[in-house]
Protein backbone atom coordinates (compact mmCIF):
# COMPACT_ATOMS: atom_id res chain seq x y z
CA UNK A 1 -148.92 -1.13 141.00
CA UNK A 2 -151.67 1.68 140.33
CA UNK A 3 -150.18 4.35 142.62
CA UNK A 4 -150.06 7.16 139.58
CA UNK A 5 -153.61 7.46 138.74
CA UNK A 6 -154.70 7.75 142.60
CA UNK A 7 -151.91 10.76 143.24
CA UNK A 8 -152.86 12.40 139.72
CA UNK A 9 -157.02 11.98 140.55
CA UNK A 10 -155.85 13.82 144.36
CA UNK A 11 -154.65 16.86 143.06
CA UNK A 12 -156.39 17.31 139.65
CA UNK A 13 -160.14 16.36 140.37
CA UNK A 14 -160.46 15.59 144.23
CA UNK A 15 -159.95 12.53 144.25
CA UNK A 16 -160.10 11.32 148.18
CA UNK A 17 -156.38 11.39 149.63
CA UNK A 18 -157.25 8.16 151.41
CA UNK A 19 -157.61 6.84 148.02
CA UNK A 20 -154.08 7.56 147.41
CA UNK A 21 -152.58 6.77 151.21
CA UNK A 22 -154.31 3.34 150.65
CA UNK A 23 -152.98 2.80 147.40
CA UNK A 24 -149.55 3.17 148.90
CA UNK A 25 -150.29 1.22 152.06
CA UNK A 26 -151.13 -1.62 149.93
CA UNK A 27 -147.29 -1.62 148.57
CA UNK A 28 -145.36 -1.25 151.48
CA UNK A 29 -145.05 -3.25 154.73
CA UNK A 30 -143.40 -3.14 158.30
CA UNK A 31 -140.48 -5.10 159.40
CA UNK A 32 -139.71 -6.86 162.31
CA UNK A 33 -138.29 -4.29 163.85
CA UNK A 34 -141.62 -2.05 163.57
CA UNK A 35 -139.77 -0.03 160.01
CA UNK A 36 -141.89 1.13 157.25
CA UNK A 37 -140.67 -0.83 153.95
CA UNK A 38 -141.07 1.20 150.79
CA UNK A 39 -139.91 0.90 147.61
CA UNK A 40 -138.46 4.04 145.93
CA UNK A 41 -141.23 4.14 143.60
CA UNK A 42 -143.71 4.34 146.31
CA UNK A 43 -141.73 6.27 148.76
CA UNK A 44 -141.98 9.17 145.54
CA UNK A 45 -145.33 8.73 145.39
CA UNK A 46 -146.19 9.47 148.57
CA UNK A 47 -144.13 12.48 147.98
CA UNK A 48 -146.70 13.51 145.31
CA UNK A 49 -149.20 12.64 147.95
CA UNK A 50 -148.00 14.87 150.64
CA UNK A 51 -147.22 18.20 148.05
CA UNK A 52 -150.35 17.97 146.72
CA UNK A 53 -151.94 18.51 150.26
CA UNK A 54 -149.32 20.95 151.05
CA UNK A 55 -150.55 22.82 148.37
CA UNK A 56 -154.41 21.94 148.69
CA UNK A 57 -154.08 23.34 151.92
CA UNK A 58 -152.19 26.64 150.88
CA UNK A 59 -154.96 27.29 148.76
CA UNK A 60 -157.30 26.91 151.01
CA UNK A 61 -155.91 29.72 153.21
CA UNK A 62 -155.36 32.14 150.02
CA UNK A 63 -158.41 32.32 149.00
CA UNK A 64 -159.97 32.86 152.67
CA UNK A 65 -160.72 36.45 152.83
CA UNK A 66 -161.58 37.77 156.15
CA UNK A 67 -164.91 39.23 156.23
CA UNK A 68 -164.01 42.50 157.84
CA UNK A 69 -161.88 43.28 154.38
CA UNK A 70 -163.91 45.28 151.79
CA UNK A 71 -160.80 45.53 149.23
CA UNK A 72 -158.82 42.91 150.02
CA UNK A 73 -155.12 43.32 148.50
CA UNK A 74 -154.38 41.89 145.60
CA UNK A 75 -151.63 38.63 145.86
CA UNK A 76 -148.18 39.44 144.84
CA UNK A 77 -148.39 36.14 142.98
CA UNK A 78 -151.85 34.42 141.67
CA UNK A 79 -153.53 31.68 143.22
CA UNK A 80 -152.57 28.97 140.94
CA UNK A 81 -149.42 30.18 140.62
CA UNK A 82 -148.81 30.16 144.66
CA UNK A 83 -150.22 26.97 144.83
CA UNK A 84 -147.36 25.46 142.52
CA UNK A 85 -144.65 27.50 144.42
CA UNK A 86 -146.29 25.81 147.62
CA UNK A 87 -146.39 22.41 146.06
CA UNK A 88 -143.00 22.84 144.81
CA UNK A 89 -141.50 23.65 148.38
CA UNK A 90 -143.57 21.10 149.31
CA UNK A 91 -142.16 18.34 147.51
CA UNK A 92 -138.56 18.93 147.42
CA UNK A 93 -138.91 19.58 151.41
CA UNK A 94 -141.17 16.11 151.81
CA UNK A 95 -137.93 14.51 150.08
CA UNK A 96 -135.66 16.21 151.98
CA UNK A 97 -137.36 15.11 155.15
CA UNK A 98 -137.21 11.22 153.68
CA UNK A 99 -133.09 11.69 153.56
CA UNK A 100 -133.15 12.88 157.14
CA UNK A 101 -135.37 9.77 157.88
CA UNK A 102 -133.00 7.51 156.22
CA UNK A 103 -130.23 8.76 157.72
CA UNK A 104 -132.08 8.50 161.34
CA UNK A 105 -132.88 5.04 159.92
CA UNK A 106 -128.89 4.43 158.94
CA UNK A 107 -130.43 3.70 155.16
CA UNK A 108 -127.46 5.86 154.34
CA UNK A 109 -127.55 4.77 150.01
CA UNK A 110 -130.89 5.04 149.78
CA UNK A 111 -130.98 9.07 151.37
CA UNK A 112 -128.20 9.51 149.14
CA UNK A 113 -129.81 8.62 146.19
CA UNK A 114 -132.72 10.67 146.81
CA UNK A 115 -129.91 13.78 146.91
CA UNK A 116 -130.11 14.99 143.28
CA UNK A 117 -133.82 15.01 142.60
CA UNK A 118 -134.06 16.85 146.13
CA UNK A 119 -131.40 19.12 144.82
CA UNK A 120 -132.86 19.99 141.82
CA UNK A 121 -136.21 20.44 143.78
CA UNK A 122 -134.77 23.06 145.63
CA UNK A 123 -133.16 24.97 142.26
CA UNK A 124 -136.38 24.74 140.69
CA UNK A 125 -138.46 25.71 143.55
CA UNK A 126 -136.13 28.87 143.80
CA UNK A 127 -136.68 29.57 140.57
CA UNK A 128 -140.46 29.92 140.53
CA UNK A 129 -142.08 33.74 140.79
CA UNK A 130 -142.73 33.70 144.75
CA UNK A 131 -140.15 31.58 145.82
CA UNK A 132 -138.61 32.32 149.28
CA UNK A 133 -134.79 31.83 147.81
CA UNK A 134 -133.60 32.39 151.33
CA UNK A 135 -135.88 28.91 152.55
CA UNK A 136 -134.00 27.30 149.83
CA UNK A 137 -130.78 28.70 150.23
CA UNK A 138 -131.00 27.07 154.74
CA UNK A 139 -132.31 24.28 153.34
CA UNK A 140 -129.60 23.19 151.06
CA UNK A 141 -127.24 24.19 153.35
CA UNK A 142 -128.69 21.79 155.62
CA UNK A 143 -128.69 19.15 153.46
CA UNK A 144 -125.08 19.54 152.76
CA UNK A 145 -124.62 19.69 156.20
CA UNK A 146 -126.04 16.34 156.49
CA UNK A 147 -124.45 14.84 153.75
CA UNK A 148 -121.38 15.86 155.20
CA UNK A 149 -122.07 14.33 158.98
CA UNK A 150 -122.72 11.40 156.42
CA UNK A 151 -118.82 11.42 155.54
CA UNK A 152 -120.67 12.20 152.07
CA UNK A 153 -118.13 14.99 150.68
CA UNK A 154 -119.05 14.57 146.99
CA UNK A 155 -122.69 14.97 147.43
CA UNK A 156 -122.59 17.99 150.23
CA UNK A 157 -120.12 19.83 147.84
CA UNK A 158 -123.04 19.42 145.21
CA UNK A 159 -125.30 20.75 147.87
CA UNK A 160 -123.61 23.65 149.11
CA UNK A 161 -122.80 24.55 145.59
CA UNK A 162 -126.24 24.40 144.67
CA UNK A 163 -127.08 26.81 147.50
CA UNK A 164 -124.39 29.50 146.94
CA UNK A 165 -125.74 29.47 143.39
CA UNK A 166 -129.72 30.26 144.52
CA UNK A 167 -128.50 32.96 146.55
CA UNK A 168 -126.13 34.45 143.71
CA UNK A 169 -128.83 34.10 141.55
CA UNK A 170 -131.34 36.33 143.79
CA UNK A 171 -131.73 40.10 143.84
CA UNK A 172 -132.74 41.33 148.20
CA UNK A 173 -134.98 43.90 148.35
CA UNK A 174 -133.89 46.88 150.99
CA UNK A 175 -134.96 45.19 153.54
CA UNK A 176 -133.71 41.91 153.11
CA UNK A 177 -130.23 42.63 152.08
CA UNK A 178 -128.30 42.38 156.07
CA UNK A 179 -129.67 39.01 156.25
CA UNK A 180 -129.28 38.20 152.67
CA UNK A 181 -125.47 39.59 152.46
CA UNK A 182 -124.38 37.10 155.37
CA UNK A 183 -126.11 34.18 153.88
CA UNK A 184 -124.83 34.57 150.71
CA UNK A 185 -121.24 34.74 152.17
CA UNK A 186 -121.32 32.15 154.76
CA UNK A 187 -122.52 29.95 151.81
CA UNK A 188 -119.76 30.16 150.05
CA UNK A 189 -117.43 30.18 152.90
CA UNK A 190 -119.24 26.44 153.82
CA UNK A 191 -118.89 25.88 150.00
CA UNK A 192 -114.80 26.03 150.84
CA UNK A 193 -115.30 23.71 153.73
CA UNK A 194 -117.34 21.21 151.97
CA UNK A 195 -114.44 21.64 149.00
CA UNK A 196 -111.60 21.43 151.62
CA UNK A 197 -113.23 18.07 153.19
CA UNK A 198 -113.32 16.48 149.44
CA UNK A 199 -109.83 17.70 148.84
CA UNK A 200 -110.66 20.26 146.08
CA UNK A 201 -107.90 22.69 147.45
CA UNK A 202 -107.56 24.82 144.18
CA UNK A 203 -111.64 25.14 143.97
CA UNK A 204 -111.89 26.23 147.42
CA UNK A 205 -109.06 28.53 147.23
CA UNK A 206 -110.45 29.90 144.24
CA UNK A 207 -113.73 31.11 146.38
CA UNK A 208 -111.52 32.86 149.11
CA UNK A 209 -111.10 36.31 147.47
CA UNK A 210 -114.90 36.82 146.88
CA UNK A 211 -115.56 35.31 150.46
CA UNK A 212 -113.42 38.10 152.09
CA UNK A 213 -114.66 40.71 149.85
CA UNK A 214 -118.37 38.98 151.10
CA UNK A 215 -117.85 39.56 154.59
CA UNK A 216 -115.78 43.04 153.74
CA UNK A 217 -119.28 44.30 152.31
CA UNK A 218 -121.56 43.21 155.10
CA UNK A 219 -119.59 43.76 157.88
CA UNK A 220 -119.92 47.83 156.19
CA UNK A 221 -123.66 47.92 156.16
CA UNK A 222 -126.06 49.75 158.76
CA UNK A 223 -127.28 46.81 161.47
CA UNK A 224 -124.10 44.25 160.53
CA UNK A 225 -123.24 41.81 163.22
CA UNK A 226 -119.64 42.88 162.44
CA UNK A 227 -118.33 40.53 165.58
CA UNK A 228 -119.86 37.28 163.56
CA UNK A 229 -118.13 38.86 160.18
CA UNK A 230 -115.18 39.04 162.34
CA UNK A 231 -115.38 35.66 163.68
CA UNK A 232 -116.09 33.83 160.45
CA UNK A 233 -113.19 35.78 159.09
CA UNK A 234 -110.70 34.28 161.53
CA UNK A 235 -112.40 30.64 160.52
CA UNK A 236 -111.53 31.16 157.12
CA UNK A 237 -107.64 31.62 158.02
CA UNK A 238 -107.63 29.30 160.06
CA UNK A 239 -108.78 26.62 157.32
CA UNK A 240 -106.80 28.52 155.20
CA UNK A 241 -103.48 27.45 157.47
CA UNK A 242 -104.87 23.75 157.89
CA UNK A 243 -104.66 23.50 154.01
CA UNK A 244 -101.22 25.52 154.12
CA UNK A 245 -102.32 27.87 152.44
CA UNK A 246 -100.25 30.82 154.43
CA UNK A 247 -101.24 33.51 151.60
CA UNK A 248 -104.78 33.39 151.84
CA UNK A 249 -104.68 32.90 155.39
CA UNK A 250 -102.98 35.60 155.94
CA UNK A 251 -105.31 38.00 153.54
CA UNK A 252 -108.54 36.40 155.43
CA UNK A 253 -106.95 36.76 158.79
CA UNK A 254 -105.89 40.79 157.73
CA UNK A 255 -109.97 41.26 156.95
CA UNK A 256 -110.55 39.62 159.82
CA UNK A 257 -108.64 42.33 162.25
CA UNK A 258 -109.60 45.30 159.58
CA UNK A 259 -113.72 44.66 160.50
CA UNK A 260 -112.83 44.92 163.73
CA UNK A 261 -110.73 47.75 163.79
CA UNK A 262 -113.50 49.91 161.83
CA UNK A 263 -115.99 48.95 164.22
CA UNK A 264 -117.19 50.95 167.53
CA UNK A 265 -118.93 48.61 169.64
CA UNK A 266 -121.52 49.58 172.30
CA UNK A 267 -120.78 49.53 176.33
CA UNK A 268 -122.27 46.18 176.97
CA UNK A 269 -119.97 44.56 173.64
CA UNK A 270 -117.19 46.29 175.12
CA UNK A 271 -115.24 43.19 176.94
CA UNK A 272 -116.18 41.07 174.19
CA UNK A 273 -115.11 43.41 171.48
CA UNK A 274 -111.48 44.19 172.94
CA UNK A 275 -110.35 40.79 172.93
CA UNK A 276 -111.56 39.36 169.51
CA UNK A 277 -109.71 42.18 168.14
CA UNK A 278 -106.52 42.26 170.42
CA UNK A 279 -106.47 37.83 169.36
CA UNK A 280 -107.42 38.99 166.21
CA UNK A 281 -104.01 40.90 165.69
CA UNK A 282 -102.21 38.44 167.68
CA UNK A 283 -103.88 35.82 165.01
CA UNK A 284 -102.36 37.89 162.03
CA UNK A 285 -98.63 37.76 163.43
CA UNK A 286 -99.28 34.24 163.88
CA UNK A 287 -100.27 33.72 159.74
CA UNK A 288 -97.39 36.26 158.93
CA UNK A 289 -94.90 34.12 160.59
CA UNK A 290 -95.93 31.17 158.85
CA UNK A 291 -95.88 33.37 155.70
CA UNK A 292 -92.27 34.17 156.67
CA UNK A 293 -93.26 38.00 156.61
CA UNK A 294 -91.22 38.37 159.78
CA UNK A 295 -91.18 42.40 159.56
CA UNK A 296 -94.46 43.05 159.44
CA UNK A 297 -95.70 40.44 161.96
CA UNK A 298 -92.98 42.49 164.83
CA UNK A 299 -94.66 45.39 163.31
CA UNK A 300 -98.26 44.39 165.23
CA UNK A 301 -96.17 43.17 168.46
CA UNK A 302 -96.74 46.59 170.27
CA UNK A 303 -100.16 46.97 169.51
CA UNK A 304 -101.02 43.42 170.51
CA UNK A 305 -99.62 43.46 173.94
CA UNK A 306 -101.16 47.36 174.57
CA UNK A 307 -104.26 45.17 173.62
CA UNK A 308 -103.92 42.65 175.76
CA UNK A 309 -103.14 45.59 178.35
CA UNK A 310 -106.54 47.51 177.94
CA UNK A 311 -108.62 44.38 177.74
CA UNK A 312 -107.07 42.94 181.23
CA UNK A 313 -107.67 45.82 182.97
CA UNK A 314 -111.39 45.91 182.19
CA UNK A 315 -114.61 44.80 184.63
CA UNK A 316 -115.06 41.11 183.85
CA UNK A 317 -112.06 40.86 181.53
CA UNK A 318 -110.38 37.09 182.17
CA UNK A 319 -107.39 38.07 183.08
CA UNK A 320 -106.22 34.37 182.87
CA UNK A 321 -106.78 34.49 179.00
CA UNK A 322 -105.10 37.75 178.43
CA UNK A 323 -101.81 36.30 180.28
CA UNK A 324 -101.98 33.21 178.57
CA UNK A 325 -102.63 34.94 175.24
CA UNK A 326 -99.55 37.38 176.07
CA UNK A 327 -97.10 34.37 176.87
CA UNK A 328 -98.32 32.66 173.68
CA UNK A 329 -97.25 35.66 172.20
CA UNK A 330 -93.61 35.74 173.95
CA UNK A 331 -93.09 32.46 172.87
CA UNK A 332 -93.63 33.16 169.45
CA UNK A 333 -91.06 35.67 169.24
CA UNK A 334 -88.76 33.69 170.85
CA UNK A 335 -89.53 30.93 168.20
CA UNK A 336 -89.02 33.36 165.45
CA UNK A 337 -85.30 35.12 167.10
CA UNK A 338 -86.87 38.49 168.19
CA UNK A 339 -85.70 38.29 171.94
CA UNK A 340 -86.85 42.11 172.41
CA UNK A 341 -90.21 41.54 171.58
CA UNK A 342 -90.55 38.07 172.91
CA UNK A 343 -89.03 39.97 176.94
CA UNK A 344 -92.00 42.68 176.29
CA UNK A 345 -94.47 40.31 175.70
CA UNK A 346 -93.41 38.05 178.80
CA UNK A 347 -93.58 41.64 180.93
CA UNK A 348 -96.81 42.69 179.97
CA UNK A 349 -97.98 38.72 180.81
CA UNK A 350 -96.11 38.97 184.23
CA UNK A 351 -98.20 42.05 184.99
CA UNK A 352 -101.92 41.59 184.35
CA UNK A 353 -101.41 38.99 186.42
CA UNK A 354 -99.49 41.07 189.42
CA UNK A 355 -102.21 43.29 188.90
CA UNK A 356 -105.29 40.42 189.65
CA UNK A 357 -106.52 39.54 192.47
CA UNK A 358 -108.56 35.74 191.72
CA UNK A 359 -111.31 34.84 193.66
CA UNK A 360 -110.59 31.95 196.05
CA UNK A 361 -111.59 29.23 193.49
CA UNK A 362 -109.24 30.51 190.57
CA UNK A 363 -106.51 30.90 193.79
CA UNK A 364 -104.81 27.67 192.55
CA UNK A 365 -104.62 28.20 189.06
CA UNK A 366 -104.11 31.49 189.23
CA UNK A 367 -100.43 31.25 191.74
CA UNK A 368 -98.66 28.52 189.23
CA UNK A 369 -100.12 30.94 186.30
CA UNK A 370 -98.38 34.21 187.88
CA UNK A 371 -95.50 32.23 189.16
CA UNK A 372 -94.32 30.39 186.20
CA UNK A 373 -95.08 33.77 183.76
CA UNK A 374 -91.92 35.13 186.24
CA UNK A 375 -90.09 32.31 185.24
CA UNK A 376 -90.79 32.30 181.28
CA UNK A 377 -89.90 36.12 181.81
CA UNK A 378 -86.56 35.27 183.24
CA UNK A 379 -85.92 32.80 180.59
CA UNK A 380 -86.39 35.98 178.16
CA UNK A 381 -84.01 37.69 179.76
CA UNK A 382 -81.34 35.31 179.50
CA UNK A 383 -82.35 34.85 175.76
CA UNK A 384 -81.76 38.54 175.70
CA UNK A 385 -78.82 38.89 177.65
CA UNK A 386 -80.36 40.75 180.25
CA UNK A 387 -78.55 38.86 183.14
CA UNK A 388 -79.21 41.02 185.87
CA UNK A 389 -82.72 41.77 185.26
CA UNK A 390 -83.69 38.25 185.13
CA UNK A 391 -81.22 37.10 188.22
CA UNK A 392 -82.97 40.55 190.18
CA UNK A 393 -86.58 37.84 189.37
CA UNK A 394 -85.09 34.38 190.72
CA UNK A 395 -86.04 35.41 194.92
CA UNK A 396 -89.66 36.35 193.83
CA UNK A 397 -90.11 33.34 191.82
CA UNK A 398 -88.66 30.71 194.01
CA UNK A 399 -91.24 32.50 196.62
CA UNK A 400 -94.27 31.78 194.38
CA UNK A 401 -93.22 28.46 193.96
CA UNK A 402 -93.46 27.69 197.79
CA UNK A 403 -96.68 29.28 198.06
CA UNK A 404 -98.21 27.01 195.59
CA UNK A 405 -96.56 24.20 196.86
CA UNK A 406 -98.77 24.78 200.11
CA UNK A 407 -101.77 25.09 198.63
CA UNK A 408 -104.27 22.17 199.39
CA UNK A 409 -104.31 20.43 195.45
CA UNK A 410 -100.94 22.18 194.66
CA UNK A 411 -99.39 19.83 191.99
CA UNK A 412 -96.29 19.46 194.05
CA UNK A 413 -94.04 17.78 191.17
CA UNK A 414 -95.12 20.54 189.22
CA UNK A 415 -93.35 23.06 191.01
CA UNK A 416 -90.71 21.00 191.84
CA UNK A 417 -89.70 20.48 188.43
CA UNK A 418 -89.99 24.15 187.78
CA UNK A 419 -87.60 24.71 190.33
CA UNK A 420 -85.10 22.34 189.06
CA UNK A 421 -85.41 24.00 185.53
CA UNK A 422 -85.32 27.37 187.22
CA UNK A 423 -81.67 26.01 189.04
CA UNK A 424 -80.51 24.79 185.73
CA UNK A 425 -80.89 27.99 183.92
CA UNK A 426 -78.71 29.90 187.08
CA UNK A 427 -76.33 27.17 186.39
CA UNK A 428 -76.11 27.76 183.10
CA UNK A 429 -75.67 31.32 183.39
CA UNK A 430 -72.69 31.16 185.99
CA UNK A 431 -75.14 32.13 188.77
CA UNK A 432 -74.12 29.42 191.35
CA UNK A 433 -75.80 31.04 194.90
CA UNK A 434 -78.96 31.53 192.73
CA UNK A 435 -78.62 28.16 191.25
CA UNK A 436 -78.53 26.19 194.64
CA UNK A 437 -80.84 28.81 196.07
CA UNK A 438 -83.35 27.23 193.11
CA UNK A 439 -82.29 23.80 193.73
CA UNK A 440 -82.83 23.81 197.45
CA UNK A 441 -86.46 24.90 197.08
CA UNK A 442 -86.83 22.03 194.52
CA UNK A 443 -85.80 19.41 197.41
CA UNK A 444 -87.67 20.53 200.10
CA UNK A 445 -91.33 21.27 197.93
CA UNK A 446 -90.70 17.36 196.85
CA UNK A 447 -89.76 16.44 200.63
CA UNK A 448 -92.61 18.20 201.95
CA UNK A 449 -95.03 16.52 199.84
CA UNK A 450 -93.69 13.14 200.61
């Protein structure tokens, strides 16, 4: 076929672009299904076609100058030299686009064979005088993004790794260094991903230190969205963990609570503020556990719960999370032997929620919530040997376990079974009038409901 000489004429010497958008016409055809049918050959030459009116165009608008201008400025970067930036974008874009189609199209080999050229597009585009490196750093994310939706691991590694390298490679000015310093570390913290999805452990492990030192440096700077830095942070251990790597999740995890603990947010981040950092702590005893640093994850244990504490008693706070989040908490002391800590964590749960009053469509929820944090605080208590304090509980829960029985959409079996745990534990503990006082309740909330 004679597509060359058409595309060359179009951007050298005018040439008409139908010429060339003809030329290709006559190679390609439509399927059944209404699907344009190009060859690769073709499908690059229309690529040609379509940068060299990208860049046609560009022109075009450069060299307009507005007639109210008597000194116009002079360009940063000479015509001919923007137009090849342009046509360079351009092109590795127009191919770009084509994978996308493919994909759309479920052509999935032929938009991954069109990966490496549109790769390389993008590293030479970015390294052209001009070049917005930021434009090419999104876009190759986004490509290894798709590649990745694709189940394509090999070829969105290549991706992201080509993008972490254009922004490595680039030097902000002032004014562009916020955006630029959270780019340049969520690349390479999507660089880990896209390594952790091909199973490259060691690689990806080898970018953590640099990706916590990344989000360390941003989260310092004047204007830093230190709540994303915080968030991303807490990502990182948490794919840290899902490799089992307990280490580096616990080091990404530490960052994650140290950004927020430097940070003074304003009235309206308040709510939000208080409880990413109070689960941010709670987050770190969670990686030092699995760490088997027992010590110092007790050591957080008081200021987590005084967390929890503060945030529930704020306007607007959910009060369901905190006591959820503070019963998590309990039980993970209890897991790990520390009965003290896991009764003062079951306390503090027990009272955010003595201390709410739900509206009537969280009524429901909210009475099995409040009732059955009693009962996990009773079972504390016995871990702890703390008989009488968590006998002085049993009235008070067997109580709240009526109540919610009556409720219209109670789940009856629900508290039914509680109760017969609840007599069990009595039982167990030589408490016999508290153990049929349990198992009495149990009866009738299962009678009642029949």
């Amino acid at each position: 076929m004679q597509i060359g000489p058409e595309v060359g004429a179009f951007t050298d010497d005018n040439t008409s672009f139908h010429v060339a958008v003809d030329a290709i016409v006559a190679e390609s055809a439509i399927d059944d299904h209404g699907r344009w049918i190009v060859s690769v050959d073709v499908a690059d030459a229309f690529l040609q076609v379509y940068a060299g009116v990208y860049a046609e165009i560009s022109s075009w608008v450069l060299c307009y100058e507005p007639p109210t201008l008597t000194s116009p400025p002079t360009p940063a970067v000479s015509p001919p030299a923007k137009q090849t930036v342009d046509k360079q974008v351009g092109l590795a874009e127009a191919r770009h686009n084509l994978i996308a189609r493919l994909l759309d199209d479920h052509q999935l080999d032929q938009a991954v064979a069109l990966v490496p050229e549109t790769i390389a597009g993008y590293r030479q585009y970015a390294r052209l005088a001009g070049a917005d490196v930021m434009r090419a750093g999104r876009d190759l994310g986004a490509l290894a993004n798709q590649m990745a939706g694709a189940g394509r691991t090999i070829e969105a590694v290549k991706s992201q790794q080509a993008a972490a390298e254009v922004y490595r490679t680039f030097t902000p000015g002032e004014s562009d260094r916020l955006i630029y310093e959270i780019a340049f570390t969520e690349a390479r913290h999507n660089l880990i991903a896209r390594l952790l999805d091909d199973h490259q452990l060691d690689q990806a492990v080898a970018l953590v230190p640099e990706t916590i030192t990344g989000y360390r440096q941003y989260a310092r700077l004047a204007g830093a969205d230190v709540m994303r830095a915080g968030r991303d942070l807490g990502a990182l251990a948490n794919q840290m963990a899902g490799a089992g790597r307990t280490i580096e999740a616990v080091k990404s995890q530490q960052a994650a609570a140290e950004v927020y603990r430097t940070f003074t947010p304003g009235e309206s981040d308040r709510l939000i503020y208080e409880i990413a950092f109070t689960e941010a702590r709670h987050n770190l005893i969670a990686r030092l556990l699995d760490d088997h640093q027992l010590d110092q994850a007790v050591a957080l244990v008081p200021e987590t719960i005084t967390g929890y504490r503060q945030y529930a008693r704020l306007a607007g706070a959910d009060v369901m999370r905190a006591g959820r989040d503070l019963g998590a908490l309990a039980n993970q002391m209890a897991g790990a032997g520390r009965t003290i800590e896991a009764v003062k964590s079951q306390q503090a749960a027990a009272e955010v929620y003595r201390t709410f009053t739900p509206g009537e469509s969280d009524r429901l929820i909210y009475e099995i919530a409040f009732t059955e944090a009693r009962h996990n605080l009773i079972a504390r208590l016995l871990d702890d040997h703390q008989l009488d304090q968590a006998v002085a509980l049993v009235p008070e829960t067997i109580t709240g376990y009526r109540q919610y029985a009556r409720l219209a959409g109670a789940d009856v079996m629900r508290a039914g079974r509680d109760l017969g745990a609840l007599a069990n534990q009595m039982a167990g503990a030589g408490r016999t009038i508290e153990a049929e006082a349990a198992q009495q309740a149990a009866d009738e909330v299962r009678r009642d409901h029949h």
